[in-house]
N, C-alpha and C. Protein backbone atom coordinates (compact mmCIF):
# COMPACT_ATOMS: atom_id res chain seq x y z
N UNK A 1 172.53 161.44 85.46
CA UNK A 1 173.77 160.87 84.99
C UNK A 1 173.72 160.78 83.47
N UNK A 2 174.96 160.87 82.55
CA UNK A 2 174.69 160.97 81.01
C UNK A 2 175.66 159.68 81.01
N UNK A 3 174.50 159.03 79.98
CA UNK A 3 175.16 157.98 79.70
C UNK A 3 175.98 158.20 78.07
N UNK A 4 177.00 157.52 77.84
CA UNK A 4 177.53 157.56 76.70
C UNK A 4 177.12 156.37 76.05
N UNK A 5 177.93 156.36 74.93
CA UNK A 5 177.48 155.01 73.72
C UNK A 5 177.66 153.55 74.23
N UNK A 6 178.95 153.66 75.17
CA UNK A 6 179.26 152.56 76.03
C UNK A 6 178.75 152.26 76.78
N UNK A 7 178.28 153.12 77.59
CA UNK A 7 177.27 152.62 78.64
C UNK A 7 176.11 152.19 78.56
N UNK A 8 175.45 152.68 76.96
CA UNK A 8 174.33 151.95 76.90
C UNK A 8 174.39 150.29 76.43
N UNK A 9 175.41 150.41 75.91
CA UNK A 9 175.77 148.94 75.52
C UNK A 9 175.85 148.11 76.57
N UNK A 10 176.67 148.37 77.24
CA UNK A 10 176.82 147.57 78.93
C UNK A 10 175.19 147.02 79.36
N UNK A 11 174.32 148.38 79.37
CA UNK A 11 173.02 148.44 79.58
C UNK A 11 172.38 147.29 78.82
N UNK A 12 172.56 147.24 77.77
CA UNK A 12 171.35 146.47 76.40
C UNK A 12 172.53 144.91 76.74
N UNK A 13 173.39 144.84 77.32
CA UNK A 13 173.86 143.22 77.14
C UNK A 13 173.38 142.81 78.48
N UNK A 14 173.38 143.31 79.73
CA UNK A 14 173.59 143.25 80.94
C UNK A 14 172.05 143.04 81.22
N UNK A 15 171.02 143.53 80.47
CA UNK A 15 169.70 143.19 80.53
C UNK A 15 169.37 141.85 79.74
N UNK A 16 170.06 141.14 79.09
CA UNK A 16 169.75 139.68 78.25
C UNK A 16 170.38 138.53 78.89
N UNK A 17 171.83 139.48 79.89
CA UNK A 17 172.73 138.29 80.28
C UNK A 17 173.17 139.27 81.33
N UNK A 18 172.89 139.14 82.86
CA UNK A 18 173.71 140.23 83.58
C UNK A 18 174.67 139.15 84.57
N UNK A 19 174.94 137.45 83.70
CA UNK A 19 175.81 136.43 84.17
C UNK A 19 177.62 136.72 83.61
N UNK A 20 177.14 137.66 82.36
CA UNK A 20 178.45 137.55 81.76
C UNK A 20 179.51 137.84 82.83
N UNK A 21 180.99 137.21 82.54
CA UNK A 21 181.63 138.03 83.50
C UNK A 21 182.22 139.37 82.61
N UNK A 22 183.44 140.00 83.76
CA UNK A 22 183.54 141.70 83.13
C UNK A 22 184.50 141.05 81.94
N UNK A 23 185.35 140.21 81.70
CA UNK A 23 185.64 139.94 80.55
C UNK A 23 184.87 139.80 79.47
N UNK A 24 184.00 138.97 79.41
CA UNK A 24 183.04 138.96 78.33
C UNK A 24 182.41 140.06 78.32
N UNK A 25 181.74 140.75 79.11
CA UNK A 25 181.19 141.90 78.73
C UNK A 25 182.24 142.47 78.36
N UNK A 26 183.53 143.27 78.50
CA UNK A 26 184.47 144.02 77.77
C UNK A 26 184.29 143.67 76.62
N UNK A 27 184.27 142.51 75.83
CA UNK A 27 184.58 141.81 74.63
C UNK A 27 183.54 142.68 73.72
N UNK A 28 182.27 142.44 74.01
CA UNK A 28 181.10 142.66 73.73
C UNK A 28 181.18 144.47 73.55
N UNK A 29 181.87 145.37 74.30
CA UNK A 29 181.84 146.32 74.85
C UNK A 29 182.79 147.21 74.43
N UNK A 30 183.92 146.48 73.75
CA UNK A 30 184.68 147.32 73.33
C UNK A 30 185.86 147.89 74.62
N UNK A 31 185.44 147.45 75.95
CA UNK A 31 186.54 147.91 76.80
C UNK A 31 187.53 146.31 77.83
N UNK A 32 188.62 146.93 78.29
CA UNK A 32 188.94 146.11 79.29
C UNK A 32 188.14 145.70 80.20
N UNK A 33 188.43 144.25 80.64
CA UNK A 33 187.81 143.73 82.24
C UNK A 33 187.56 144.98 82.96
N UNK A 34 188.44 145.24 83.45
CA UNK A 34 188.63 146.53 84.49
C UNK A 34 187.71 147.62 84.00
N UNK A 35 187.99 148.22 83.02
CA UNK A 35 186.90 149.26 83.04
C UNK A 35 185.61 148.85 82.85
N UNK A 36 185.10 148.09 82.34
CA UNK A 36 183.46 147.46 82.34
C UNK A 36 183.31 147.30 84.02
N UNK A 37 184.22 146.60 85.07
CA UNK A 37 184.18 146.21 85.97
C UNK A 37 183.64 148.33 86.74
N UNK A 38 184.63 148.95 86.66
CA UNK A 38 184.21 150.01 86.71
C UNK A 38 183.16 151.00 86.07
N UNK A 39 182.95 150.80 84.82
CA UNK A 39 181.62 151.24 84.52
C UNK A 39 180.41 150.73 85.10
N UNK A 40 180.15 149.39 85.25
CA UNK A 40 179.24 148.61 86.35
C UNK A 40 179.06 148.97 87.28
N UNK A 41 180.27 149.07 88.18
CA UNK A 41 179.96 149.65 89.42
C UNK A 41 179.37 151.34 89.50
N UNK A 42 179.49 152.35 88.82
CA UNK A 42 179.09 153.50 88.73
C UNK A 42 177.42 153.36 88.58
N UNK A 43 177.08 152.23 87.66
CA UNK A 43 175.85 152.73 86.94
C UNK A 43 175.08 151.90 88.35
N UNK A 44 175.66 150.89 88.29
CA UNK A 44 174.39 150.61 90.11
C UNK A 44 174.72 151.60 91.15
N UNK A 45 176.17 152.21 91.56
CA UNK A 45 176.02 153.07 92.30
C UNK A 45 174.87 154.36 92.55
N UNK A 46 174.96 154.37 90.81
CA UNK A 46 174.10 155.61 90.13
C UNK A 46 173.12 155.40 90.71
N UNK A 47 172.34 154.03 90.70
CA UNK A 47 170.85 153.69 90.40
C UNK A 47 170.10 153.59 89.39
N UNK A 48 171.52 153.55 88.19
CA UNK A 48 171.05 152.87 86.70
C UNK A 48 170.35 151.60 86.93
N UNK A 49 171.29 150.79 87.57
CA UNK A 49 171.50 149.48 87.17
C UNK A 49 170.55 149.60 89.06
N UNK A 50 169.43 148.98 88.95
CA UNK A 50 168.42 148.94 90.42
C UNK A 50 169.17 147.86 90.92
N UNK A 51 168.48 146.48 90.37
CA UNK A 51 168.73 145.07 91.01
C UNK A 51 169.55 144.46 90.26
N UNK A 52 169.84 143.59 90.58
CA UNK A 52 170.22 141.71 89.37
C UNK A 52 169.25 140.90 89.67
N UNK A 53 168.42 140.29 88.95
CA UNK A 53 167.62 139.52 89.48
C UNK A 53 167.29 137.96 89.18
N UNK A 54 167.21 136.90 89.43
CA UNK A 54 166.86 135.84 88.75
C UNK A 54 165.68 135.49 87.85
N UNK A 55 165.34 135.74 86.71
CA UNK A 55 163.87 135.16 86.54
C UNK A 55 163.71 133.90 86.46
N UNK A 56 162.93 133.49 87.60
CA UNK A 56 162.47 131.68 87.27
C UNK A 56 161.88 131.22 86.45
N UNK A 57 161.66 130.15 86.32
CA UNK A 57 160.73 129.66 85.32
C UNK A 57 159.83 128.80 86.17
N UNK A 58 158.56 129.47 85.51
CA UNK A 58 157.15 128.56 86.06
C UNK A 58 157.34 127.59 86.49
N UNK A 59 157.31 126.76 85.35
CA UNK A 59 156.96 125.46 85.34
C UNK A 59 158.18 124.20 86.05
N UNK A 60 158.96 125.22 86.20
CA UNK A 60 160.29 124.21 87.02
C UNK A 60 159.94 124.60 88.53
N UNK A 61 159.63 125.34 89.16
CA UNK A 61 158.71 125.49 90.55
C UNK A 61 157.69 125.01 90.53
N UNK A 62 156.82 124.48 89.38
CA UNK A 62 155.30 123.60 89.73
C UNK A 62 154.55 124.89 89.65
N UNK A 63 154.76 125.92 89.13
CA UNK A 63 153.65 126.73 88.17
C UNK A 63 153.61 127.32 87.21
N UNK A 64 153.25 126.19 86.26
CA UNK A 64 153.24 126.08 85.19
C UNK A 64 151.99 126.84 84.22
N UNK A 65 151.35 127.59 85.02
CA UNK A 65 150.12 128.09 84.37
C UNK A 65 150.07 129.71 84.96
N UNK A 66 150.22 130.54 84.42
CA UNK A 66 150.53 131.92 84.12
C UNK A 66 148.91 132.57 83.68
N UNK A 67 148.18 133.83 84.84
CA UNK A 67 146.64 134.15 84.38
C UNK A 67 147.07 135.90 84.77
N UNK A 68 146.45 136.25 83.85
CA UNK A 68 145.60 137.75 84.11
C UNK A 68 144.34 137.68 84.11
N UNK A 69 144.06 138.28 85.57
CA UNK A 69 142.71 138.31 86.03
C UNK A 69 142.56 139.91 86.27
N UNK A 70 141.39 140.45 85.75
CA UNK A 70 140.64 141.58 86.16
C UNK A 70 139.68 141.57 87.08
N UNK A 71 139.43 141.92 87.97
CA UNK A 71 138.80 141.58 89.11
C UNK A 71 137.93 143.16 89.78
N UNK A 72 136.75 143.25 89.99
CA UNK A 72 135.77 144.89 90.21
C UNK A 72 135.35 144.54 91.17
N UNK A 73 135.73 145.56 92.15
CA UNK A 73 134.93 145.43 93.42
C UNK A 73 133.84 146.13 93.31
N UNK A 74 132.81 145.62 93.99
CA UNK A 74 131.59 146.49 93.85
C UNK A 74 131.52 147.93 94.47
N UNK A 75 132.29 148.12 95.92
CA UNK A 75 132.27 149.63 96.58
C UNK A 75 133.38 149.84 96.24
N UNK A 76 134.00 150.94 96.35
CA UNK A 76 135.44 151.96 95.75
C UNK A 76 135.79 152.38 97.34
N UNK A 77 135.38 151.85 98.26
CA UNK A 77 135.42 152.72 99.51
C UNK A 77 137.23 152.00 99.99
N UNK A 78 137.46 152.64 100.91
CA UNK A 78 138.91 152.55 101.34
C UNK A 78 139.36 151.39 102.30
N UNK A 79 138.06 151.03 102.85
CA UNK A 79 138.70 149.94 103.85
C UNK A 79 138.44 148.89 103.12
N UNK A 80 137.58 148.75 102.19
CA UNK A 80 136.96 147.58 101.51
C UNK A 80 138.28 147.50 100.42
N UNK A 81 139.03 148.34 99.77
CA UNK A 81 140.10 148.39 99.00
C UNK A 81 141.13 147.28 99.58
N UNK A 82 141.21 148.32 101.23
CA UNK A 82 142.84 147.88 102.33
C UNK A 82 142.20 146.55 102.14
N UNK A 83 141.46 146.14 102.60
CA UNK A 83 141.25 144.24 103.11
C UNK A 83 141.61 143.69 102.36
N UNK A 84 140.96 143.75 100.31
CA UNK A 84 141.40 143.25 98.97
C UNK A 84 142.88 143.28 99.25
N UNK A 85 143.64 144.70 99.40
CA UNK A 85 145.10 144.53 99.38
C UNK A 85 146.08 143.69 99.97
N UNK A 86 145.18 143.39 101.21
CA UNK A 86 145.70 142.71 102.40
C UNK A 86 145.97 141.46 101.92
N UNK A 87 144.52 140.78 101.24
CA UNK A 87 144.46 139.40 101.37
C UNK A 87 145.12 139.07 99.88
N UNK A 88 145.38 139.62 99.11
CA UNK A 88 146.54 139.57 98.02
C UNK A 88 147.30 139.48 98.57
N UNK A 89 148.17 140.43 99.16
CA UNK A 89 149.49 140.26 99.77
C UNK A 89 149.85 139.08 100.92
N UNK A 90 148.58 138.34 101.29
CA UNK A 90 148.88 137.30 102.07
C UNK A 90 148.57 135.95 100.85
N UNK A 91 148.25 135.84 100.14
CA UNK A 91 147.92 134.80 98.89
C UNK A 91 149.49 134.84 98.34
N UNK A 92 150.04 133.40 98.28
CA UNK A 92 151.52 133.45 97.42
C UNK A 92 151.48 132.73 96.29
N UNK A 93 150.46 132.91 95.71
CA UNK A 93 150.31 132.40 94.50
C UNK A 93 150.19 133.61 93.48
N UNK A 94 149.86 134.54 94.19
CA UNK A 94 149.76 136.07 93.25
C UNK A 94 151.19 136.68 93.39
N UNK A 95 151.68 136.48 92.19
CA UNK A 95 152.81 137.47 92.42
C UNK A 95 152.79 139.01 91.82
N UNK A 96 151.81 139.65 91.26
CA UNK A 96 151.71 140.82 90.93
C UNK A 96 150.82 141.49 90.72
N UNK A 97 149.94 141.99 91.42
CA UNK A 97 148.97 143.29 91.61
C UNK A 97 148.39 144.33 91.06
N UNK A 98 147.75 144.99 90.00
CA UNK A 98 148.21 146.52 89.79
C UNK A 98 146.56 147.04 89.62
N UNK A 99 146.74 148.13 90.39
CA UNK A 99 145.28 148.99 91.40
C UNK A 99 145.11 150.22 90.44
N UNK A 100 144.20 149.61 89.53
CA UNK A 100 143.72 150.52 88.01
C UNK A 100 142.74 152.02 88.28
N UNK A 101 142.60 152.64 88.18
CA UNK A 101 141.51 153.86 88.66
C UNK A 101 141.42 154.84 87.40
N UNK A 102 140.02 155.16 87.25
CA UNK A 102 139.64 156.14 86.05
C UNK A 102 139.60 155.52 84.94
């Protein structure tokens, strides 16, 4: 999909604030309600625009303390990997993962 000058704009406001409504974004945007309302809808149709998402804040859920941990398993073998994966994905205090190699 080619985006134009407008659409990236939509893009760069809609990532700081994706609360605005299509009025305010028009404002911002240079177009009518209606067409922002329609440019929006294209670019998630597209699969520009993936999710909307909420980001929470820590410390108003009671976690207030944010860690990166590096963590080496001693064997590289595959089932010993799956189990690590497993028992992350059952821990809800980890919310993000990432399985480094080389």
């Amino acid at each position: 999909m080619d985006l134009d000058r407008i659409d990236r704009k939509i893009l760069n406001v809609v990532q700081r604030n994706n609360r605005l409504t299509t009025e305010e974004l028009g404002v911002l945007a240079g177009l009518s309600a209606t067409a922002c309302q329609r440019r929006l809808k294209r670019l998630r149709d597209a699969g520009v625009i993936e999710a909307d998402v909420a980001i929470v804040s820590p410390g108003a859920v009671g976690r207030p303390l944010l860690l990166l941990v590096s963590i080496t398993l001693e064997r590289d073998r595959a089932d010993i990997i799956d189990r690590f994966k497993q028992a992350i994905r059952r821990t809800p205090e980890i919310m993000n993962a990432y399985y480094v190699t080389g």
